[in-house]
C-alpha atoms as a PDB file:
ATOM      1  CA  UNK A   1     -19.476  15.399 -41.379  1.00  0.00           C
ATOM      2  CA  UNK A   2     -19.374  15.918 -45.077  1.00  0.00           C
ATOM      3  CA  UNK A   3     -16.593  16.637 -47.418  1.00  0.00           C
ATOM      4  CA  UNK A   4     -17.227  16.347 -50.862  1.00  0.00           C
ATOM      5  CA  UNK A   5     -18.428  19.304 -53.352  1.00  0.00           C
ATOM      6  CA  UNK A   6     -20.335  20.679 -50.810  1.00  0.00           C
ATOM      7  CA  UNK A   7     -17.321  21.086 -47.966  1.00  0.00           C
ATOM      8  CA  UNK A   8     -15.239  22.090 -50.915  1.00  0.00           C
ATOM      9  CA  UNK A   9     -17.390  25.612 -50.845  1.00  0.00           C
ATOM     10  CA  UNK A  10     -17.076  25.991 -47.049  1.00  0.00           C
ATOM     11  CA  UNK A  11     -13.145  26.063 -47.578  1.00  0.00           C
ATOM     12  CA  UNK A  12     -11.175  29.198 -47.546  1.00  0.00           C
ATOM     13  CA  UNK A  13      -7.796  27.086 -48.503  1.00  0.00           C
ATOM     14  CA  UNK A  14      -7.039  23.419 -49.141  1.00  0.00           C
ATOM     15  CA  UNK A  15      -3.889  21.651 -50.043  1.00  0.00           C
ATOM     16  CA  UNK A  16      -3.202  18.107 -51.500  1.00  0.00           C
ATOM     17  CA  UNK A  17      -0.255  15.371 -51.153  1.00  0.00           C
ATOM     18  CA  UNK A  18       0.439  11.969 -52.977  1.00  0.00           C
ATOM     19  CA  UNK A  19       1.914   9.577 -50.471  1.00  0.00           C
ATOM     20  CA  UNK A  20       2.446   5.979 -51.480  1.00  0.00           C
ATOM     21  CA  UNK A  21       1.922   3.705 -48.508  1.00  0.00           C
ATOM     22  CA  UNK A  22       5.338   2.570 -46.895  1.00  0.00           C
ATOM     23  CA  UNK A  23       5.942  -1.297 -45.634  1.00  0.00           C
ATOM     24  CA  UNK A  24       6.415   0.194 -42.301  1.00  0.00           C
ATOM     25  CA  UNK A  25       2.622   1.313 -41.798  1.00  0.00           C
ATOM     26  CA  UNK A  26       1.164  -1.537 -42.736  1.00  0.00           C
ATOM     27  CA  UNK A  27      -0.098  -4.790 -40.298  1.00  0.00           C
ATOM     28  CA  UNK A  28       0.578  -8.506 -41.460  1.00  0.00           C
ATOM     29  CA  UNK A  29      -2.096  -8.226 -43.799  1.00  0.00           C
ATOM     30  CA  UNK A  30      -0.383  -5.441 -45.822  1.00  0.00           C
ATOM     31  CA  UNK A  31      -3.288  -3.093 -44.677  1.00  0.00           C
ATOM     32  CA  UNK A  32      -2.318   0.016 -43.259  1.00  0.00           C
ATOM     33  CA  UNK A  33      -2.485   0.233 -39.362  1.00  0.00           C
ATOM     34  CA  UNK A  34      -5.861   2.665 -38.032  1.00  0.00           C
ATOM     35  CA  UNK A  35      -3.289   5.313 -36.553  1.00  0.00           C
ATOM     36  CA  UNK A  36      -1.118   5.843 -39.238  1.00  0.00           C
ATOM     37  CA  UNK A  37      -3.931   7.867 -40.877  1.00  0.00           C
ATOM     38  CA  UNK A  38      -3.312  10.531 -38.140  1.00  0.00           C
ATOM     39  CA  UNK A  39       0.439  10.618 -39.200  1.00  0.00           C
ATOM     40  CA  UNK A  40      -1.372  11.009 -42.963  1.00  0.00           C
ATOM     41  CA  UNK A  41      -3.414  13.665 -42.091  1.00  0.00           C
ATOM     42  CA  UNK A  42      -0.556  15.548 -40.111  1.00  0.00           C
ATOM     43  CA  UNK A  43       1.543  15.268 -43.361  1.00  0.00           C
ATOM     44  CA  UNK A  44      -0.977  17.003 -45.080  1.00  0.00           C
ATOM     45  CA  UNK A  45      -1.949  19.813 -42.720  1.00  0.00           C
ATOM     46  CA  UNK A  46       1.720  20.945 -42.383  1.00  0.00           C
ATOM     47  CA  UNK A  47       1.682  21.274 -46.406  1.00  0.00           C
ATOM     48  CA  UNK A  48      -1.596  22.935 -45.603  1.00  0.00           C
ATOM     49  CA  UNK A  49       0.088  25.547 -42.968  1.00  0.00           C
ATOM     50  CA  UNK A  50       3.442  25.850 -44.958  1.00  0.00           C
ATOM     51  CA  UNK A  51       0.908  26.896 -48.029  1.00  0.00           C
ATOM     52  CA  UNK A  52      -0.803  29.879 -46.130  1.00  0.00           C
ATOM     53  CA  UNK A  53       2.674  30.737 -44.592  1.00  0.00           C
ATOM     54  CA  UNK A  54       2.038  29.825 -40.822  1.00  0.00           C
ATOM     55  CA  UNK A  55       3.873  26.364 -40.728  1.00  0.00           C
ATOM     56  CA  UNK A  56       4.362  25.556 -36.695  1.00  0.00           C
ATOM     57  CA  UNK A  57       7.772  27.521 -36.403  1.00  0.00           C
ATOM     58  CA  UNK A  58       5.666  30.607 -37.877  1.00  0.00           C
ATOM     59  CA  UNK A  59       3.308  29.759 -35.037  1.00  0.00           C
ATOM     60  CA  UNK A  60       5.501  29.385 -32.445  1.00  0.00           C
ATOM     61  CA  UNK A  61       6.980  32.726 -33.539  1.00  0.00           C
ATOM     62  CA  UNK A  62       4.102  34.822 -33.332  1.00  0.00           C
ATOM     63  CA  UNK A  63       3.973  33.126 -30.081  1.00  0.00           C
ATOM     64  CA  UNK A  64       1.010  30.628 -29.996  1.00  0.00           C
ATOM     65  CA  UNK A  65       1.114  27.250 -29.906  1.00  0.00           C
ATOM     66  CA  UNK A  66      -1.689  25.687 -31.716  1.00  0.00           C
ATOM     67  CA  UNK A  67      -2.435  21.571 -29.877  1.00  0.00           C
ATOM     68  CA  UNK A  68      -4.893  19.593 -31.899  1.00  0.00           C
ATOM     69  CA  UNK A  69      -7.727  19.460 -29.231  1.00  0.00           C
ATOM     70  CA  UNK A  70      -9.918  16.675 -31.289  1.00  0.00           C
ATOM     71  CA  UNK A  71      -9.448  14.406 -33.565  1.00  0.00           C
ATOM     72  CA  UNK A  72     -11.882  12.478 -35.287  1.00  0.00           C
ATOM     73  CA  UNK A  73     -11.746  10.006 -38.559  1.00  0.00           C
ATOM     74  CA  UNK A  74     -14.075   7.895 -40.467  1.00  0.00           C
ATOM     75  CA  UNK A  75     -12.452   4.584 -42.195  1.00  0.00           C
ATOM     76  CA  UNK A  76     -14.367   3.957 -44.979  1.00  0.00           C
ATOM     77  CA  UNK A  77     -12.100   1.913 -47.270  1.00  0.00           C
ATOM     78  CA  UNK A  78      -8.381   0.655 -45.872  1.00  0.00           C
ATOM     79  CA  UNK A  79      -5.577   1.163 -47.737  1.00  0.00           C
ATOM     80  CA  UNK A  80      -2.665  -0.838 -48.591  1.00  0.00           C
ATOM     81  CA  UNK A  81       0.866  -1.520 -48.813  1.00  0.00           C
ATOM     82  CA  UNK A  82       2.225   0.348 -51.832  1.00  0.00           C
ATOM     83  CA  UNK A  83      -0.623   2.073 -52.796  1.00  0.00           C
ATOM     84  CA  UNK A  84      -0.839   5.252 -53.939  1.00  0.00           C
ATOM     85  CA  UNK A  85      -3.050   8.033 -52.005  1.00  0.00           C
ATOM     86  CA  UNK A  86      -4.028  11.475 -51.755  1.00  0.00           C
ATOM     87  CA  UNK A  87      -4.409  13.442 -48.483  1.00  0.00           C
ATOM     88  CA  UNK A  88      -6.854  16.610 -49.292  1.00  0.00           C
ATOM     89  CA  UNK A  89      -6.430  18.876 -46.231  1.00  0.00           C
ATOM     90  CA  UNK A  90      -8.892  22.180 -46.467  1.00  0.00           C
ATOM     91  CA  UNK A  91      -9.038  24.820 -43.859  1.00  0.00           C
ATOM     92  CA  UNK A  92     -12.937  24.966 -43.315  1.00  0.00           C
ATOM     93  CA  UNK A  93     -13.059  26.706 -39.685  1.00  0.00           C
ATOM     94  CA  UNK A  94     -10.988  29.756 -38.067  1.00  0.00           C
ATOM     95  CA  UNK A  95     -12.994  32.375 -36.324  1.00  0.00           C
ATOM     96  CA  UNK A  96     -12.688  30.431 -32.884  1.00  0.00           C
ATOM     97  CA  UNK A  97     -10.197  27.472 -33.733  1.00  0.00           C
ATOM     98  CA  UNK A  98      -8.723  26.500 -36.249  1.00  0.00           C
ATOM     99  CA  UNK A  99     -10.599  23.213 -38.047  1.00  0.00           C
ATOM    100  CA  UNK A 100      -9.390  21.113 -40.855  1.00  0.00           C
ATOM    101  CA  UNK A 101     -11.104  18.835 -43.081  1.00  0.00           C
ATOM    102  CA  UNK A 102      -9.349  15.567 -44.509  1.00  0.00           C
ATOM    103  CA  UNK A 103     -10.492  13.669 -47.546  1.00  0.00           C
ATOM    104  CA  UNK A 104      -7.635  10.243 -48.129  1.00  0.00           C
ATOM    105  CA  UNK A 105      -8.560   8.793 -51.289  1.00  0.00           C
ATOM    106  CA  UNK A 106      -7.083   6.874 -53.594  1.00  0.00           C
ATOM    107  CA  UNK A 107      -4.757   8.437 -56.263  1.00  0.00           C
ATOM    108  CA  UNK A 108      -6.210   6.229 -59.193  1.00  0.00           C
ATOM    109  CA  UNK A 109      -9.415   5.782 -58.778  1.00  0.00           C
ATOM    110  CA  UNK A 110     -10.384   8.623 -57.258  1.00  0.00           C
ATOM    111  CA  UNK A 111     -12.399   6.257 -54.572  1.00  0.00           C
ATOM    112  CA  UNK A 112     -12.866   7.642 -50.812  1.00  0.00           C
ATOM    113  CA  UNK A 113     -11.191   5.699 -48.236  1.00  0.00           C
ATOM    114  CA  UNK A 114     -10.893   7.733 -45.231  1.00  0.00           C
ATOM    115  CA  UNK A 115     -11.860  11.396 -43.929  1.00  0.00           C
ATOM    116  CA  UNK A 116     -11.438  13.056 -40.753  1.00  0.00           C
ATOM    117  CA  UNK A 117     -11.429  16.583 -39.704  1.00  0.00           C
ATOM    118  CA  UNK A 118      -9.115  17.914 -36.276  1.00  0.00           C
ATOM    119  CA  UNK A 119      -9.312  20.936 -34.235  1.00  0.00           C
ATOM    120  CA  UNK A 120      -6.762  22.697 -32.833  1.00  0.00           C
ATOM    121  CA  UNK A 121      -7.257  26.133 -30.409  1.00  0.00           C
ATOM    122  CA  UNK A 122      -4.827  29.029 -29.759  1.00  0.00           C
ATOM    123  CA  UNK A 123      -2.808  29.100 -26.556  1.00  0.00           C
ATOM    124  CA  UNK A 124      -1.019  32.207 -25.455  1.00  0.00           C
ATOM    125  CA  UNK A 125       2.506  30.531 -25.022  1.00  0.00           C
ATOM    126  CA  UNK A 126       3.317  33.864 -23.061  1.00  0.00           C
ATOM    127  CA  UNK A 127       0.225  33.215 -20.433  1.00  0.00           C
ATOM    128  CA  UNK A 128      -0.603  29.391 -21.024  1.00  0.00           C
ATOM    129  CA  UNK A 129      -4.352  30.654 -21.745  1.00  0.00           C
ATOM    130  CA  UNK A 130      -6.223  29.236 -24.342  1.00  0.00           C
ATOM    131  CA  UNK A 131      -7.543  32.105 -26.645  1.00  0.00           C
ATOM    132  CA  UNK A 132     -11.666  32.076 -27.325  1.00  0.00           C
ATOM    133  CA  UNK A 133     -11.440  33.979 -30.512  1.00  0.00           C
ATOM    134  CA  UNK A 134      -8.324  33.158 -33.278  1.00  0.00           C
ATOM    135  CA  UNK A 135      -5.691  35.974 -32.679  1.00  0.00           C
ATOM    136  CA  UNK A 136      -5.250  37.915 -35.559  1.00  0.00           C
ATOM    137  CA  UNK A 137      -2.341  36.149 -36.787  1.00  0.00           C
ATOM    138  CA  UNK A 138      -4.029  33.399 -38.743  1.00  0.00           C
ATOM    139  CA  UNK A 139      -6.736  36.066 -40.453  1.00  0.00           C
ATOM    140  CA  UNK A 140      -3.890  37.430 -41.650  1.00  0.00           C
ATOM    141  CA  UNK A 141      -2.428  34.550 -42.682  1.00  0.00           C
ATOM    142  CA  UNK A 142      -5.694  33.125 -44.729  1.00  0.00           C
ATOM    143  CA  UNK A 143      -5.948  37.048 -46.078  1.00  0.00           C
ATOM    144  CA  UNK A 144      -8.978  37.938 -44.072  1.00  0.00           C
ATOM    145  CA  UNK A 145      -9.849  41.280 -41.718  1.00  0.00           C
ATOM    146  CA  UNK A 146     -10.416  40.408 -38.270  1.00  0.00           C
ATOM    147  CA  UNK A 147     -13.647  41.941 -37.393  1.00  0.00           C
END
């Protein structure tokens, strides 16, 4: 998995958020705990969704639901209490699901500490089916023709 320059080209949209790490997510070490870089990345791919106008209520709406059917990160640098980090979420996938890139670094120095990328599918909430192809909701959404 890559995401530097080169992922940045794959990506039809991308978003970014400044979070400064909270007390609350961090161990006794003041390093923040593996699985609050999920929460992170969920932060940033509602900004994501919210920015291309098909935030979870929007999906629910146009009736699919959307689960996150894999997850996967890579910790390359932990990050601490109080410190201040950017979550770069980029849409880089939606023909058959819907696949987001992650990039956490750190707000000043610019250093990589974590990326990840998830992948969600559509579900017919009408049927419970799991759709092959992306309805033609989200091309819409991302300003693309279905073909």
């Amino acid at each position: 998995m890559t995401f530097g320059k080169q992922m940045m080209n794959n990506t039809i949209v991308s978003c970014e958020i400044d979070i400064e790490v909270p007390f609350f997510d961090v161990d006794l070490m003041e390093i923040v705990w593996h699985g609050h870089y999920v929460k992170y990345f969920e932060v940033a791919r509602c900004a994501l969704l919210d920015k291309i106008g098909y935030n979870y209520m929007q999906m629910r709406a146009s009736g699919y639901a959307w689960p996150v059917i894999d997850l996967r990160i890579r910790y390359a640098k932990p990050a601490h209490f109080g410190q201040k980090i950017t979550v770069h979420a980029a849409i880089s996938e939606w023909e058959n699901r819907l696949q987001i890139h992650y990039k956490i670094t750190d707000k000043l120095t610019g250093y990589r500490l974590t990326r990840g990328t998830t992948s969600q599918v559509a579900v017919d909430m009408a049927t419970h089916a799991m759709c092959y192809e992306s309805p033609a909701i989200l091309w819409e959404k991302l300003g693309l023709q279905k073909p």
